[in-house]
PDB file of N, CA and C in Angstrom:
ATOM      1  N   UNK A   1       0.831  -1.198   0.000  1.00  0.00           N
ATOM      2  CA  UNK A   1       0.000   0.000   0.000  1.00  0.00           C
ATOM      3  C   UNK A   1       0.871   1.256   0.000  1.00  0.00           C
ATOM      4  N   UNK A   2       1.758   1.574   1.133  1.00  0.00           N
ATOM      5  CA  UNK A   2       2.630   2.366   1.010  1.00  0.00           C
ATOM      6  C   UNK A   2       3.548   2.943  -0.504  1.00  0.00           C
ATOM      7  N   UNK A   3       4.062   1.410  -1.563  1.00  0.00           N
ATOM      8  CA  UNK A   3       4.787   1.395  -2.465  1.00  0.00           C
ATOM      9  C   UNK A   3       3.896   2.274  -2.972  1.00  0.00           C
ATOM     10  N   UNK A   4       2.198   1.660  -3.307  1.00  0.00           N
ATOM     11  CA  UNK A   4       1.666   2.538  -4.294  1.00  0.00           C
ATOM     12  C   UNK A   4       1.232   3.987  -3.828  1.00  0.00           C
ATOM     13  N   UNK A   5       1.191   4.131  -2.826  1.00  0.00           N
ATOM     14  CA  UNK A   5       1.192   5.837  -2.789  1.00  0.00           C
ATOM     15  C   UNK A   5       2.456   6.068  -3.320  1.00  0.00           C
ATOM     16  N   UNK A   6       3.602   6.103  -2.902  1.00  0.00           N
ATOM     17  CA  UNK A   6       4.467   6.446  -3.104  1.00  0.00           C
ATOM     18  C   UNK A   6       5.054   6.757  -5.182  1.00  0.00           C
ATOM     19  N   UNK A   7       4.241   5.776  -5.551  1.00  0.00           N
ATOM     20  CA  UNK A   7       4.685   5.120  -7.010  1.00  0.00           C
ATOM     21  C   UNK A   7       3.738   6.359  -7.636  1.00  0.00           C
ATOM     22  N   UNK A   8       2.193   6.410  -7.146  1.00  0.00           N
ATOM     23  CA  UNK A   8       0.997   7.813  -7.587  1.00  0.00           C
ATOM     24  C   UNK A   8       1.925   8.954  -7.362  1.00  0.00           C
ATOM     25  N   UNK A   9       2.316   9.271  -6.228  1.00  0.00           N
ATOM     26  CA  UNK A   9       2.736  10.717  -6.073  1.00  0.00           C
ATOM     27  C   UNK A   9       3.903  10.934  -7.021  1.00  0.00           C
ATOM     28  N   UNK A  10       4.711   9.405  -6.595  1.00  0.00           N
ATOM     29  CA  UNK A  10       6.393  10.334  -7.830  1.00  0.00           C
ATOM     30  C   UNK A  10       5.925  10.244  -9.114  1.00  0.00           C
ATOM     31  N   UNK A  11       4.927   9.347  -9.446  1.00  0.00           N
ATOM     32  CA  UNK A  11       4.272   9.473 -11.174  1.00  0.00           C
ATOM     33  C   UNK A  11       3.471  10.841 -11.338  1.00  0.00           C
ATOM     34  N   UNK A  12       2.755  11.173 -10.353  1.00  0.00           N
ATOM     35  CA  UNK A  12       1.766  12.593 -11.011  1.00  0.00           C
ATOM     36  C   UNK A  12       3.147  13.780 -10.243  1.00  0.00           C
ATOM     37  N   UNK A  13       4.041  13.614  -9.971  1.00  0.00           N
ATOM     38  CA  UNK A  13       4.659  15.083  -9.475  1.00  0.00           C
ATOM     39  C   UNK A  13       5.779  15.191 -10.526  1.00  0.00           C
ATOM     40  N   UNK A  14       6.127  13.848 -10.730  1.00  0.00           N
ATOM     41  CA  UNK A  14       7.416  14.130 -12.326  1.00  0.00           C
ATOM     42  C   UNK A  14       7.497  15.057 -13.327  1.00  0.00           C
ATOM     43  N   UNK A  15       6.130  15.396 -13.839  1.00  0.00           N
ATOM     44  CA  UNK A  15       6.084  16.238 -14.606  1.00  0.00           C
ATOM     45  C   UNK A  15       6.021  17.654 -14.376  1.00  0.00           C
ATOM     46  N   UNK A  16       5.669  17.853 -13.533  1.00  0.00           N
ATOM     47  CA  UNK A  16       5.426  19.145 -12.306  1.00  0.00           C
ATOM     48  C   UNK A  16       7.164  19.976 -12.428  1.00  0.00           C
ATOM     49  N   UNK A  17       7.684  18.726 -11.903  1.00  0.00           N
ATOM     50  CA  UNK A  17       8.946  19.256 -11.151  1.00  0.00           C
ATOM     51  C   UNK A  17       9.464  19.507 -12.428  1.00  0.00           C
ATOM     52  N   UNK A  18       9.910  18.596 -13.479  1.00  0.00           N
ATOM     53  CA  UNK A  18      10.335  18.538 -14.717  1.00  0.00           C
ATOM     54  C   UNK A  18      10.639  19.992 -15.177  1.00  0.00           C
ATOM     55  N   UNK A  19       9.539  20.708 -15.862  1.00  0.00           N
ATOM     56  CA  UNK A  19       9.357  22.101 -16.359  1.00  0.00           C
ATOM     57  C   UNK A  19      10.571  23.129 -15.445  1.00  0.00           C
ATOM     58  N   UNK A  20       9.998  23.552 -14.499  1.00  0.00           N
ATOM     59  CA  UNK A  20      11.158  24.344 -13.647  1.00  0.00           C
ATOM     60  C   UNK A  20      12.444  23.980 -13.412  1.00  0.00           C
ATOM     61  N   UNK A  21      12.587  22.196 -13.586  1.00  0.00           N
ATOM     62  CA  UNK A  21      14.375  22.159 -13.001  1.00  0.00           C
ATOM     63  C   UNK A  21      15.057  22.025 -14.453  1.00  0.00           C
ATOM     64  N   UNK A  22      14.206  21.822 -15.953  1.00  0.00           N
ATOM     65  CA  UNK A  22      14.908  21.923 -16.859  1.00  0.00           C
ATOM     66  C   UNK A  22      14.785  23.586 -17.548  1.00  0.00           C
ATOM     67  N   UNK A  23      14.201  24.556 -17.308  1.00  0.00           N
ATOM     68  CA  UNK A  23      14.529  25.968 -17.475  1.00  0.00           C
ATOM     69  C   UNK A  23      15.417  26.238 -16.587  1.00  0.00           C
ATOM     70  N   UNK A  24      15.960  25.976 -15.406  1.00  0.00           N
ATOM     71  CA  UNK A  24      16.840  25.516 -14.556  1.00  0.00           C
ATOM     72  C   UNK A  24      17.671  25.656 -15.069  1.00  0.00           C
ATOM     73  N   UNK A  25      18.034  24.417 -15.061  1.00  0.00           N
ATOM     74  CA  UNK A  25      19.623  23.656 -15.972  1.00  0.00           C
ATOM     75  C   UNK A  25      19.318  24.526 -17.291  1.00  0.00           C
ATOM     76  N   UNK A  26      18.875  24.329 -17.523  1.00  0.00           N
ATOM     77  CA  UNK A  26      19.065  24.776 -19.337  1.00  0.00           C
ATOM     78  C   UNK A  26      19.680  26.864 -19.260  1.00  0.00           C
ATOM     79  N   UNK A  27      18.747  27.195 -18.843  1.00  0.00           N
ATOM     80  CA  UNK A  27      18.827  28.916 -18.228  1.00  0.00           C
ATOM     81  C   UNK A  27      20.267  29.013 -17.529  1.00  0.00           C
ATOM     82  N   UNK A  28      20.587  28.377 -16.983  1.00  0.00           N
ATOM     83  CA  UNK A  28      21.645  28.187 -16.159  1.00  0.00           C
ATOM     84  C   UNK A  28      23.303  28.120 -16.597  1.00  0.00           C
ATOM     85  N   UNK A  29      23.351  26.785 -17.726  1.00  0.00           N
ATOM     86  CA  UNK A  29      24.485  26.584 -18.416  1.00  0.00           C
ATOM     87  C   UNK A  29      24.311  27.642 -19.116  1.00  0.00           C
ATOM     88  N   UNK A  30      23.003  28.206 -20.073  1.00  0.00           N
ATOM     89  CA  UNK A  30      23.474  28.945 -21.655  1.00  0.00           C
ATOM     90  C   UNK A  30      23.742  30.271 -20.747  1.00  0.00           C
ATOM     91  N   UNK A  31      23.315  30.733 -19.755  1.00  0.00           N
ATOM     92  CA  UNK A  31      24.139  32.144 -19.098  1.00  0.00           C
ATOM     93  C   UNK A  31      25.712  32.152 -19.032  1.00  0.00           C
ATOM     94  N   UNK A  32      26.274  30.833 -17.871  1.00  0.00           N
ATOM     95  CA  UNK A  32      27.543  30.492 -17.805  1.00  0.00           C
ATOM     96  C   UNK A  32      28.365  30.503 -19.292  1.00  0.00           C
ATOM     97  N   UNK A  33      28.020  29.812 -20.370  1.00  0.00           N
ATOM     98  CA  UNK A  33      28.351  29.765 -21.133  1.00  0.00           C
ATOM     99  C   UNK A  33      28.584  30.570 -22.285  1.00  0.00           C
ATOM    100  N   UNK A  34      27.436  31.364 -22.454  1.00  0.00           N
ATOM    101  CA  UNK A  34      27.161  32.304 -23.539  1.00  0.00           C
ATOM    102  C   UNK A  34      28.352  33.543 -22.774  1.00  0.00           C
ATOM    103  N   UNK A  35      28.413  33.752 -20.984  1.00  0.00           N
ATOM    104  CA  UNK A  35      29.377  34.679 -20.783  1.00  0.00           C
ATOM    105  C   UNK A  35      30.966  34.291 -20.889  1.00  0.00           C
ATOM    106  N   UNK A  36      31.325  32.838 -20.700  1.00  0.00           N
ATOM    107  CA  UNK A  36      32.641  32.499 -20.736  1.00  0.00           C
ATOM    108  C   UNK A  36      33.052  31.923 -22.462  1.00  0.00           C
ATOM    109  N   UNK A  37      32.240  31.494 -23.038  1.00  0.00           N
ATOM    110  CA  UNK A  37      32.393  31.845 -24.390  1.00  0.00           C
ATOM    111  C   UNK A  37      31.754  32.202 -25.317  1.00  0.00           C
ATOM    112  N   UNK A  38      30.644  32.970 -25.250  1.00  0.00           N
ATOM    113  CA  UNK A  38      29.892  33.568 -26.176  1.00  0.00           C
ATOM    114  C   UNK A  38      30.243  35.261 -26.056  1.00  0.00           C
ATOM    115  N   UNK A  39      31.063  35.530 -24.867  1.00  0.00           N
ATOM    116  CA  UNK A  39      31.700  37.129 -25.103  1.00  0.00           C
ATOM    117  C   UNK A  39      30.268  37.994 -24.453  1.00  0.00           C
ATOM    118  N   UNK A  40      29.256  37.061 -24.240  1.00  0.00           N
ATOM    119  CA  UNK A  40      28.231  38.309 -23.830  1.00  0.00           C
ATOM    120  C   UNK A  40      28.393  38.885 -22.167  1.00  0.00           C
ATOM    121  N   UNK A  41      28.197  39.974 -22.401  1.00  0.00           N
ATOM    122  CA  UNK A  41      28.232  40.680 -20.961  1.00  0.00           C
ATOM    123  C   UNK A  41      27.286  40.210 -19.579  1.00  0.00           C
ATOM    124  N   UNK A  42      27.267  40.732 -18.443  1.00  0.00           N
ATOM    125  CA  UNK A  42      26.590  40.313 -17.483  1.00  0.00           C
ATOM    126  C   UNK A  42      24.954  40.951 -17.832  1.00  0.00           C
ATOM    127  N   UNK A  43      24.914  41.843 -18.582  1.00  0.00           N
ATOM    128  CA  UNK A  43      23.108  42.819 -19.069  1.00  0.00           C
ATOM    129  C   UNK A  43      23.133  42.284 -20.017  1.00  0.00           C
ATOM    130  N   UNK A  44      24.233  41.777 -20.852  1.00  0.00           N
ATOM    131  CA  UNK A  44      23.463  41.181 -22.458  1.00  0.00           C
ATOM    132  C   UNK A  44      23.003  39.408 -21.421  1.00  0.00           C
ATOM    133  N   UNK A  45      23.288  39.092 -20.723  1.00  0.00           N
ATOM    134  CA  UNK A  45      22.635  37.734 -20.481  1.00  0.00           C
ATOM    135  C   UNK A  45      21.659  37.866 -19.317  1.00  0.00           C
ATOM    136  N   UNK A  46      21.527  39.204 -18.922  1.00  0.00           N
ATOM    137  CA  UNK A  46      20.551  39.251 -17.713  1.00  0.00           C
ATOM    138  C   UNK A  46      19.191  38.416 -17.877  1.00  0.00           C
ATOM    139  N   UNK A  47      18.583  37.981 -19.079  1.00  0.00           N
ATOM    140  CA  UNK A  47      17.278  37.231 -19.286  1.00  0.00           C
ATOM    141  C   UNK A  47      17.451  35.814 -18.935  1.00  0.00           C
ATOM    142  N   UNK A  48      18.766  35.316 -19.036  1.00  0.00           N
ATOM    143  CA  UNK A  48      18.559  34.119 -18.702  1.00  0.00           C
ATOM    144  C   UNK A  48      18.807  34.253 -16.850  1.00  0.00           C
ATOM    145  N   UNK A  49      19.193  35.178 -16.248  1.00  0.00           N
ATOM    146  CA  UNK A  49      19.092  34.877 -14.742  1.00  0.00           C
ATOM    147  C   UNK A  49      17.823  34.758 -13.995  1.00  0.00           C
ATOM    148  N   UNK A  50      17.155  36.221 -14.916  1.00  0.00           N
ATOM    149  CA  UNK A  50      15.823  36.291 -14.547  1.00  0.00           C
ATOM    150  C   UNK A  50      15.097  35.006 -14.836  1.00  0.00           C
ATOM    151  N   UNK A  51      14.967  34.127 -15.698  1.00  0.00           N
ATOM    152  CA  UNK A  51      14.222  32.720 -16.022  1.00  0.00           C
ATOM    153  C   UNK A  51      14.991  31.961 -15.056  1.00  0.00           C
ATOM    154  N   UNK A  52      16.335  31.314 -14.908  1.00  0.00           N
ATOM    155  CA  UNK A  52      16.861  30.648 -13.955  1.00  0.00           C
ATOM    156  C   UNK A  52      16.606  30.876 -12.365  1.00  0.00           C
ATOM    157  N   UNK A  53      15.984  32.115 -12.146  1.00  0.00           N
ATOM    158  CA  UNK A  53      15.994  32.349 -10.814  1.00  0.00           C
ATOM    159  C   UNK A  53      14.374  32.251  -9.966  1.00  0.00           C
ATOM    160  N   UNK A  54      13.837  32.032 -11.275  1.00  0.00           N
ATOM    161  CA  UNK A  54      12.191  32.519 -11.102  1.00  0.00           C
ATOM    162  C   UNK A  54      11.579  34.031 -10.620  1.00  0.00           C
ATOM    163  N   UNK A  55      12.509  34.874 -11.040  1.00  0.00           N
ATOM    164  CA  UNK A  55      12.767  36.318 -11.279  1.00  0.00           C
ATOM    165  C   UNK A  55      10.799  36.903 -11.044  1.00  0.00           C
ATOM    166  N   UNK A  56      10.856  36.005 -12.588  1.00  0.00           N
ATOM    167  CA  UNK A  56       9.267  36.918 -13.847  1.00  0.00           C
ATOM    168  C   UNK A  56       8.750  36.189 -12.909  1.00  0.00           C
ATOM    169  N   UNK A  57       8.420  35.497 -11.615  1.00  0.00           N
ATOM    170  CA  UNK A  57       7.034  35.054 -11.075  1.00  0.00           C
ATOM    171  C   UNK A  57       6.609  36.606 -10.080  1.00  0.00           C
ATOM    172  N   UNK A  58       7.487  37.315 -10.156  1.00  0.00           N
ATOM    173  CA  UNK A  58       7.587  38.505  -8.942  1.00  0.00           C
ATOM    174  C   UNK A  58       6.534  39.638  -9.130  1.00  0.00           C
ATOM    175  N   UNK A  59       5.705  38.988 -10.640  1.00  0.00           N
ATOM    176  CA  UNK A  59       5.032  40.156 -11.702  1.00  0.00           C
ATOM    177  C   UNK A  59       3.653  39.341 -11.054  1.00  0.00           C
ATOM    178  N   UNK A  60       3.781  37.935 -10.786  1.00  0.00           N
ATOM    179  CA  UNK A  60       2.052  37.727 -10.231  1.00  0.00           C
ATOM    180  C   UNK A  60       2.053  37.387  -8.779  1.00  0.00           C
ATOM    181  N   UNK A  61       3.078  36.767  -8.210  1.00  0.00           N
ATOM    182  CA  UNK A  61       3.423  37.009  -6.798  1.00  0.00           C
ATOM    183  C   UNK A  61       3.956  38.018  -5.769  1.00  0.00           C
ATOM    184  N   UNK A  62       3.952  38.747  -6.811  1.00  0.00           N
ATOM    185  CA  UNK A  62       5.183  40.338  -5.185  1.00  0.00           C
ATOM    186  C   UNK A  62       6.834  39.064  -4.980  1.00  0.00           C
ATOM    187  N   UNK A  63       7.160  39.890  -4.099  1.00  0.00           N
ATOM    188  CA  UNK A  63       8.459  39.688  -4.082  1.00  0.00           C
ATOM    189  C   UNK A  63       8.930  38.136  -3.409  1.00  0.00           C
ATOM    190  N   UNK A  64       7.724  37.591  -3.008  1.00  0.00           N
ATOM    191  CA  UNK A  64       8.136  35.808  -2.595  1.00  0.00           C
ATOM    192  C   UNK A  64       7.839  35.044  -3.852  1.00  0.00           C
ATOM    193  N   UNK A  65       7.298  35.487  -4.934  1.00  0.00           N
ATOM    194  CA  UNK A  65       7.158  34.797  -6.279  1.00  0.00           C
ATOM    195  C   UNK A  65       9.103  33.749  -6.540  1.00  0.00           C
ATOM    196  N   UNK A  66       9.654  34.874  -6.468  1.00  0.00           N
ATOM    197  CA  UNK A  66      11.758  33.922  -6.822  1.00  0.00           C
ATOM    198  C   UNK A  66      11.656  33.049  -5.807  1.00  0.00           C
ATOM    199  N   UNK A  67      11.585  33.233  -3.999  1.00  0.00           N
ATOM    200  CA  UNK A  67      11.593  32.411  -3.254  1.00  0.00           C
ATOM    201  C   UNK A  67      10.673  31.328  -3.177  1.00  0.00           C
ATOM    202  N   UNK A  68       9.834  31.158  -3.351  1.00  0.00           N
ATOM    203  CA  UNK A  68       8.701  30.103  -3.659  1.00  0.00           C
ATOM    204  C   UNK A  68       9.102  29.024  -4.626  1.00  0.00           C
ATOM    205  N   UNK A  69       9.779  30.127  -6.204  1.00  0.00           N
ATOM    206  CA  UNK A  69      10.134  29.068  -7.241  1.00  0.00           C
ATOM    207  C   UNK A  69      11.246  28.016  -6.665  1.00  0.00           C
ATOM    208  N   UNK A  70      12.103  29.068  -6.101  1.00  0.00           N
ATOM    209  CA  UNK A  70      13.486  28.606  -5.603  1.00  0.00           C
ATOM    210  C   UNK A  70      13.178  27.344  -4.499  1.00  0.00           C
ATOM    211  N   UNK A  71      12.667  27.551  -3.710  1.00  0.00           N
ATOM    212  CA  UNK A  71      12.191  26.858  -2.744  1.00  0.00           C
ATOM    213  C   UNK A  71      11.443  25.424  -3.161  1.00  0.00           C
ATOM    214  N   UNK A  72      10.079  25.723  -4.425  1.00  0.00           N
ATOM    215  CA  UNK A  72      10.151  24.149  -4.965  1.00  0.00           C
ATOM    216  C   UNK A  72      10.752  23.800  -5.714  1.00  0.00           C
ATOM    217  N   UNK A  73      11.626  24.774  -6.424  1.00  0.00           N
ATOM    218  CA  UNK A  73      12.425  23.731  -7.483  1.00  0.00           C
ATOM    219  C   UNK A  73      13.694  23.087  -6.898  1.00  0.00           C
ATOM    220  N   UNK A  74      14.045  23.670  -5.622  1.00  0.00           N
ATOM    221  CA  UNK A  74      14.818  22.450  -4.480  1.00  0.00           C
ATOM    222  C   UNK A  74      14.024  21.254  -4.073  1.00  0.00           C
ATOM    223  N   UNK A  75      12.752  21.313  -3.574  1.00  0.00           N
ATOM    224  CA  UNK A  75      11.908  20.344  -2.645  1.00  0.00           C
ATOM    225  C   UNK A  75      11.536  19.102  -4.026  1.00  0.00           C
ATOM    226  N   UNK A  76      11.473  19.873  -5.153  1.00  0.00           N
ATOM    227  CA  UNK A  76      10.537  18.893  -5.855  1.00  0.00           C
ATOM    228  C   UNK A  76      11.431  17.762  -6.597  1.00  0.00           C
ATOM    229  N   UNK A  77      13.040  17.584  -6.830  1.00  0.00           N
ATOM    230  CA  UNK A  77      13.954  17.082  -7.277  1.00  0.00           C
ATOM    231  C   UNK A  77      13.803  16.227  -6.119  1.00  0.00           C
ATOM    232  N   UNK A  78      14.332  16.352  -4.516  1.00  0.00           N
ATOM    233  CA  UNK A  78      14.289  15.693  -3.883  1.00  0.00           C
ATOM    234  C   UNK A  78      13.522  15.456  -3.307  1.00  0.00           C
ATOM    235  N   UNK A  79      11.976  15.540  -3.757  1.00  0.00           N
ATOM    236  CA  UNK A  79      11.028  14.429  -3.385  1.00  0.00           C
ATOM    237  C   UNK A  79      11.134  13.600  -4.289  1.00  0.00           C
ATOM    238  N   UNK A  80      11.932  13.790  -5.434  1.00  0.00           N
ATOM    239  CA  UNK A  80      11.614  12.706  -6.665  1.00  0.00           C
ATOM    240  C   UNK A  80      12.885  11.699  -6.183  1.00  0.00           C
ATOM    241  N   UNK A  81      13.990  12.323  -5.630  1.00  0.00           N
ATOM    242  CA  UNK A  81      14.678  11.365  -5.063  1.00  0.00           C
ATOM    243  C   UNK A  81      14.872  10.459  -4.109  1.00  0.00           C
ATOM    244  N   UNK A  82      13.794  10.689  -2.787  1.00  0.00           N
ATOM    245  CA  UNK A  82      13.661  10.299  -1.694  1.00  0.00           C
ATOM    246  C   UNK A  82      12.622   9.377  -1.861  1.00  0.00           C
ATOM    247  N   UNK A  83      11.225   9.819  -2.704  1.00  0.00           N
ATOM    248  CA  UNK A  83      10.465   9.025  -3.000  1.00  0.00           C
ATOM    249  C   UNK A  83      10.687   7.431  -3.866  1.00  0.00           C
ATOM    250  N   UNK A  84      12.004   7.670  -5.370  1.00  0.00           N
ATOM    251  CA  UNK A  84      12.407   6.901  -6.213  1.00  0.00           C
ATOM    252  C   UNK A  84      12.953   5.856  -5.346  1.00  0.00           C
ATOM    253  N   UNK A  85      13.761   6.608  -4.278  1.00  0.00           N
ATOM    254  CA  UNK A  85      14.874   5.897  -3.761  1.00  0.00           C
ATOM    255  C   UNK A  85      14.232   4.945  -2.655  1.00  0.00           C
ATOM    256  N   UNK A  86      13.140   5.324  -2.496  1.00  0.00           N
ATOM    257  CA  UNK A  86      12.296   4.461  -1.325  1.00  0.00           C
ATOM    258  C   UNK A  86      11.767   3.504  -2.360  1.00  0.00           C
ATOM    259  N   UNK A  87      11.243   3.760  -3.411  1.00  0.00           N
ATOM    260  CA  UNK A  87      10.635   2.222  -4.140  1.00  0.00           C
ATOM    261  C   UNK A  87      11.517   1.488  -4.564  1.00  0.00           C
ATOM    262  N   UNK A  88      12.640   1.742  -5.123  1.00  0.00           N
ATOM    263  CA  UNK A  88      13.820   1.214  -5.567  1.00  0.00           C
ATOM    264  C   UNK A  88      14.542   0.439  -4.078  1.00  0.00           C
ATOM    265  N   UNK A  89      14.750   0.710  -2.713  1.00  0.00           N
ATOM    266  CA  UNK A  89      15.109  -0.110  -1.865  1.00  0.00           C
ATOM    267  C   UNK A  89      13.923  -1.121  -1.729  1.00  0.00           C
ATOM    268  N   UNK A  90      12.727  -1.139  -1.663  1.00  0.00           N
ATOM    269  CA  UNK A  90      11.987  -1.407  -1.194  1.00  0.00           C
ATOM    270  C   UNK A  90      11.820  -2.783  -2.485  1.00  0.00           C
ATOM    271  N   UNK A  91      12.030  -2.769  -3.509  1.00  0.00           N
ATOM    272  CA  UNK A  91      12.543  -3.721  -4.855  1.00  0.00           C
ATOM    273  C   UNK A  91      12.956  -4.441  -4.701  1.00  0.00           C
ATOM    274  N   UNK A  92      14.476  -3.769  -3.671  1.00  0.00           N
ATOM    275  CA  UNK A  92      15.611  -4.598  -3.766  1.00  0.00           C
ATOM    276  C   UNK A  92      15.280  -5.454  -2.668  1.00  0.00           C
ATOM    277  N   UNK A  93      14.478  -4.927  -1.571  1.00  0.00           N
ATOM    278  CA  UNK A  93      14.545  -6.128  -0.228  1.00  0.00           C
ATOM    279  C   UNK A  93      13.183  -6.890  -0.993  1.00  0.00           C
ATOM    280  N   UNK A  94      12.391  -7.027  -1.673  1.00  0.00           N
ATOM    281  CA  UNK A  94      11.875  -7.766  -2.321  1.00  0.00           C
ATOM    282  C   UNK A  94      12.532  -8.887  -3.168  1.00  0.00           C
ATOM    283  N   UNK A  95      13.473  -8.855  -3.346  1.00  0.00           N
ATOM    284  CA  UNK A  95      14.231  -9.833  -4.495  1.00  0.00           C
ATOM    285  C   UNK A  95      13.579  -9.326  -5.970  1.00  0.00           C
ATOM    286  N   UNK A  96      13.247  -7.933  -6.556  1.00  0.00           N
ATOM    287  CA  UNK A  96      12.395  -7.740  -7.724  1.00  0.00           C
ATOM    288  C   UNK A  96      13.992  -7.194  -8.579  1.00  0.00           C
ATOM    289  N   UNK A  97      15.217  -7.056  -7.688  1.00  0.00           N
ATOM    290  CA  UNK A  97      16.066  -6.858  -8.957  1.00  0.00           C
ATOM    291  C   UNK A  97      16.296  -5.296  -9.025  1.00  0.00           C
TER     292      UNK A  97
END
């Protein structure tokens, strides 16, 4: 019973989390990158901090809109890990491999 809660929640939250931690990563490297070799300045790449940081939520939330993003796009990776990692032990003391 436990497995399958566990198996519902990390299946319907995957996609959730997905969206924000890959504008994430993605927002993230092409800033680093575009400034250490694409020559662009710290204002020519300011758009990708604002998307990496959850900046633009600050326009429908006030000023906890960045902290909120920031805040689940930490929680929601590692519920996907704590949760995975609980069905995956829980496999292994099964003998499922």
């Amino acid at each position: 019973m436990k497995t399958l809660f566990l198996r519902r929640w990390h299946a319907g939250l995957a996609p959730v989390v997905l969206l924000p931690l890959a504008v994430t990563v993605s927002t993230g490297m092409a800033y680093r990158l575009l400034r250490d070799w694409g020559g662009l300045g710290r204002d020519q790449a300011h758009v990708l901090m604002v998307l990496h940081e959850g900046e633009w939520l600050n326009r429908w939330f006030g000023s906890s809109g960045e902290t909120v993003y920031v805040l689940l796009n930490g929680l929601g990776p590692l519920w996907m890990l704590v949760s995975g990692g609980a069905m995956a032990l829980n496999r292994l003391r099964r003998g499922g491999g």
